[in-house]
C-alpha atoms as a PDB file:
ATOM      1  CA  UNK A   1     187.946 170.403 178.232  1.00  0.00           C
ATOM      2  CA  UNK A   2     187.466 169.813 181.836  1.00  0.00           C
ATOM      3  CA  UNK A   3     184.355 167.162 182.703  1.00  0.00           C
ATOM      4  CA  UNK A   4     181.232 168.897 182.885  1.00  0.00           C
ATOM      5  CA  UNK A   5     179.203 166.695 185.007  1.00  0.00           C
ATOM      6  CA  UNK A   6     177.763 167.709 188.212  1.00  0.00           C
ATOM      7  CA  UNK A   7     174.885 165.943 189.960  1.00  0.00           C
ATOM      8  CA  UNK A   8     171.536 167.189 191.242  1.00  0.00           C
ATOM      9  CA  UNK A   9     168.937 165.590 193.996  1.00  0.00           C
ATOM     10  CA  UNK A  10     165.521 164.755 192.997  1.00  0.00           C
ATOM     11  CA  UNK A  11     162.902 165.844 195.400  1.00  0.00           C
ATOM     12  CA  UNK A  12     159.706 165.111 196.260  1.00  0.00           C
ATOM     13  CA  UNK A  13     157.540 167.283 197.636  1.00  0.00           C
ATOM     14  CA  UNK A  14     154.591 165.744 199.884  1.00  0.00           C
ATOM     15  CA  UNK A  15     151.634 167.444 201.536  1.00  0.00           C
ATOM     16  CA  UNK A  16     151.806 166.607 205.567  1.00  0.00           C
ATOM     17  CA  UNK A  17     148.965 167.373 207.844  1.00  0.00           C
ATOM     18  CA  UNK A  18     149.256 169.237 211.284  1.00  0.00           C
ATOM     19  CA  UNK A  19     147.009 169.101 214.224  1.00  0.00           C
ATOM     20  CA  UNK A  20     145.433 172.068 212.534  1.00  0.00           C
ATOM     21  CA  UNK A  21     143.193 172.299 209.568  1.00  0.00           C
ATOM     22  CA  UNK A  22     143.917 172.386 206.075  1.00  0.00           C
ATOM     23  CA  UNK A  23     142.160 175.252 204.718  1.00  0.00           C
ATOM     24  CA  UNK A  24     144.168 175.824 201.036  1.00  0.00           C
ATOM     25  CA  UNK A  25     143.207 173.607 198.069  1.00  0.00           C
ATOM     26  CA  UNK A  26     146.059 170.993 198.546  1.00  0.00           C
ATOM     27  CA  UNK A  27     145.013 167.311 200.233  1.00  0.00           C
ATOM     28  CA  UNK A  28     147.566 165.116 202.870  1.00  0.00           C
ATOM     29  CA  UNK A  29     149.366 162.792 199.727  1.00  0.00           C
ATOM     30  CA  UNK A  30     149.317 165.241 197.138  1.00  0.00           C
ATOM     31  CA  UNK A  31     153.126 165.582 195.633  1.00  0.00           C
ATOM     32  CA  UNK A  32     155.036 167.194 193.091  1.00  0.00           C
ATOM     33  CA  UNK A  33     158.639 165.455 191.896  1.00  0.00           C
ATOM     34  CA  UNK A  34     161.706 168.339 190.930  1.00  0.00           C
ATOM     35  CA  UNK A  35     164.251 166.470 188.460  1.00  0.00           C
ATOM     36  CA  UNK A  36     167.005 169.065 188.040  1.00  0.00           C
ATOM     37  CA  UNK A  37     164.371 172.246 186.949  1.00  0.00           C
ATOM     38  CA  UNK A  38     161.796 170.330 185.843  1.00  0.00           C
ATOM     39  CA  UNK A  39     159.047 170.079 188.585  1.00  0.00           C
ATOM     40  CA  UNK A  40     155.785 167.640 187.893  1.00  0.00           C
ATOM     41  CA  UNK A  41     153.034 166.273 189.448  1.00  0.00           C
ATOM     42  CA  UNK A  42     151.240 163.484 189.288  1.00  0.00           C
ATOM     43  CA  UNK A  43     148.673 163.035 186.610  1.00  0.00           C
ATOM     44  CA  UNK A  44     144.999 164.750 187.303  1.00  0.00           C
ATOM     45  CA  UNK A  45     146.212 166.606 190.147  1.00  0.00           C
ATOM     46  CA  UNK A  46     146.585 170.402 190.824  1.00  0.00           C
ATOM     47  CA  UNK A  47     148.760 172.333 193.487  1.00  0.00           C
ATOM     48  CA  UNK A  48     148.105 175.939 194.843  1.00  0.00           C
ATOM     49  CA  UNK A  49     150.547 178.537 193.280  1.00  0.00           C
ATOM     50  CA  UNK A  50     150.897 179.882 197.218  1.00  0.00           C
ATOM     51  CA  UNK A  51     152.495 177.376 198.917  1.00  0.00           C
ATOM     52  CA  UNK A  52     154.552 176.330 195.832  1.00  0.00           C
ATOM     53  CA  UNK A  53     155.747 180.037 196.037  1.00  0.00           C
ATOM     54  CA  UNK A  54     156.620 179.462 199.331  1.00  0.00           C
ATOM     55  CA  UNK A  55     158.297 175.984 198.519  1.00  0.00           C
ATOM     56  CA  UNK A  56     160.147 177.013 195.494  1.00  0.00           C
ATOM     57  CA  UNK A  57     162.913 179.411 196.875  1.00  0.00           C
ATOM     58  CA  UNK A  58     163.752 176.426 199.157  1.00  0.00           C
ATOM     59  CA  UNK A  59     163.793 174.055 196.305  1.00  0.00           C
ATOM     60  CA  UNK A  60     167.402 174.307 194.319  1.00  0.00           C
ATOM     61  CA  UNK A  61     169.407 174.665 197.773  1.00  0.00           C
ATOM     62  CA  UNK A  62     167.280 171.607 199.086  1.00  0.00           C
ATOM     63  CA  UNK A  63     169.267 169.446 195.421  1.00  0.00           C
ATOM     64  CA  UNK A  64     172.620 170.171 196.471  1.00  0.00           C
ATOM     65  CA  UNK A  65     174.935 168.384 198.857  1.00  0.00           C
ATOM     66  CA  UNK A  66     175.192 170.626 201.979  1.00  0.00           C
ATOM     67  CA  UNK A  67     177.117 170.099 205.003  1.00  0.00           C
ATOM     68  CA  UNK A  68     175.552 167.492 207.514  1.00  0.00           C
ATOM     69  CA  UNK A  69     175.346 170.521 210.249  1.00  0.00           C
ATOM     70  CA  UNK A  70     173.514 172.986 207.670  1.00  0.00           C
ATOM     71  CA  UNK A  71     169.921 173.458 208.549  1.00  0.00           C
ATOM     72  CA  UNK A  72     169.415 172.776 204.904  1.00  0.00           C
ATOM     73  CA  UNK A  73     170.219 169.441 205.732  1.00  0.00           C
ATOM     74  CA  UNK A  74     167.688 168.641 208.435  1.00  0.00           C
ATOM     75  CA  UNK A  75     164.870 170.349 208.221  1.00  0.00           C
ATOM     76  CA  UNK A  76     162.661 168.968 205.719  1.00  0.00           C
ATOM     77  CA  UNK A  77     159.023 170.227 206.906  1.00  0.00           C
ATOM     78  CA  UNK A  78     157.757 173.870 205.287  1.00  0.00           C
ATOM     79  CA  UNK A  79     154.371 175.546 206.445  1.00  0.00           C
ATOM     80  CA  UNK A  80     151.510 176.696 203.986  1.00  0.00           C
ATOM     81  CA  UNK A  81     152.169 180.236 204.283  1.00  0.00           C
ATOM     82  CA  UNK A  82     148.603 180.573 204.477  1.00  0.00           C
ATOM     83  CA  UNK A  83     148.593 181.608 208.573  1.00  0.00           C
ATOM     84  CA  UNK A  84     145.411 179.740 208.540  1.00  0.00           C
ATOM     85  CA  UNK A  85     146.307 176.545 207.544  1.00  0.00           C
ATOM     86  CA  UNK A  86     147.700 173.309 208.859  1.00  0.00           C
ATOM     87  CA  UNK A  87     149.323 172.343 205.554  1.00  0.00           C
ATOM     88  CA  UNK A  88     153.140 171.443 205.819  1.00  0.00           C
ATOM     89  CA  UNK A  89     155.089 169.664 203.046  1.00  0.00           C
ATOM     90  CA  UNK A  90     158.070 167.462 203.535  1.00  0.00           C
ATOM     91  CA  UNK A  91     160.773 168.098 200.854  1.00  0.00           C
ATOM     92  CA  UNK A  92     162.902 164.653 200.677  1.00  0.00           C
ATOM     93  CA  UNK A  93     165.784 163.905 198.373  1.00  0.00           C
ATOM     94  CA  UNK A  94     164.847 160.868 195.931  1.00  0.00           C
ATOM     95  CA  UNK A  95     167.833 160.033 194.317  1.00  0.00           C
ATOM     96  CA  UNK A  96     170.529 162.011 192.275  1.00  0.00           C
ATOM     97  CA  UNK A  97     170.431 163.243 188.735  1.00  0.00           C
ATOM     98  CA  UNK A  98     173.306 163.383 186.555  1.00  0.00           C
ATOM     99  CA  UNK A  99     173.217 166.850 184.135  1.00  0.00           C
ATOM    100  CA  UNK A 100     176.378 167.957 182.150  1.00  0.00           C
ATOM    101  CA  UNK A 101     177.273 171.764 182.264  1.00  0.00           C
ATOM    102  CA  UNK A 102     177.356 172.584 178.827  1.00  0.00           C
ATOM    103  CA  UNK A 103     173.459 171.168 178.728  1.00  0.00           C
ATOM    104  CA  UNK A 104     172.167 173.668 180.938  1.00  0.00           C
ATOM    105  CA  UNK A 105     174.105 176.814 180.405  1.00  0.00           C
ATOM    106  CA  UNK A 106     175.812 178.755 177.374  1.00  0.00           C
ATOM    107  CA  UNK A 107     178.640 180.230 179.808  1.00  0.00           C
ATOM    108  CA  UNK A 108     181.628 177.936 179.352  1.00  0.00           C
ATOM    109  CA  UNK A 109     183.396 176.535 181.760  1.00  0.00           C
ATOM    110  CA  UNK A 110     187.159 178.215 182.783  1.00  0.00           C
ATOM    111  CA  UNK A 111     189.652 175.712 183.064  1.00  0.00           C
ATOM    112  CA  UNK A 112     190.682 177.331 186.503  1.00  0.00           C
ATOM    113  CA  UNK A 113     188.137 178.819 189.036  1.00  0.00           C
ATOM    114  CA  UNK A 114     186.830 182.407 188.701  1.00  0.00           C
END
């Protein structure tokens, strides 16, 4: 059986102010953590389901190694997609995660590529 392991970044998610106004229900500090697909927040505090629908697409290309050149790589500030507000959030990579292959899937693994 070939080794299963492959490794994830952890992310942290903070809310950023602009020279603009926040006007959605998220405060400069707030944060959320993703370990591999489990995202949480810190206890007693809430997050808007718009911007995390905005942030969330970005979110499992942002825990993968990417080439230094890749925009993925170096931009780490989204917008609130509210046009309104001022809210950004910085995505930065924590630390790596180790996760095994045959924990997160039932497709087995070919001993040759597809």
């Amino acid at each position: 059986m070939p080794d299963d392991v492959f490794e994830l970044f952890d992310l942290e998610i903070e809310v950023i102010g602009s020279d603009r106004p926040m006007v959605c229900n998220h405060q400069i500090g707030d944060r959320l953590f993703l370990s591999g697909e489990n995202l949480s927040m810190p206890p007693g505090q809430s997050f808007p389901i718009y911007p995390l629908a905005a942030l969330l697409p970005l979110l499992p290309a942002k825990q993968r190694d990417t080439h230094p050149n890749d925009w993925m790589t170096t931009d780490a500030v989204v917008a609130c997609p509210d046009p309104h507000c001022g809210g950004r959030f910085l995505i930065r990579r924590t630390g790596r995660t180790a996760f095994r292959h045959g924990e997160t899937t039932r497709v087995t693994l070919r001993a040759e590529a597809p």
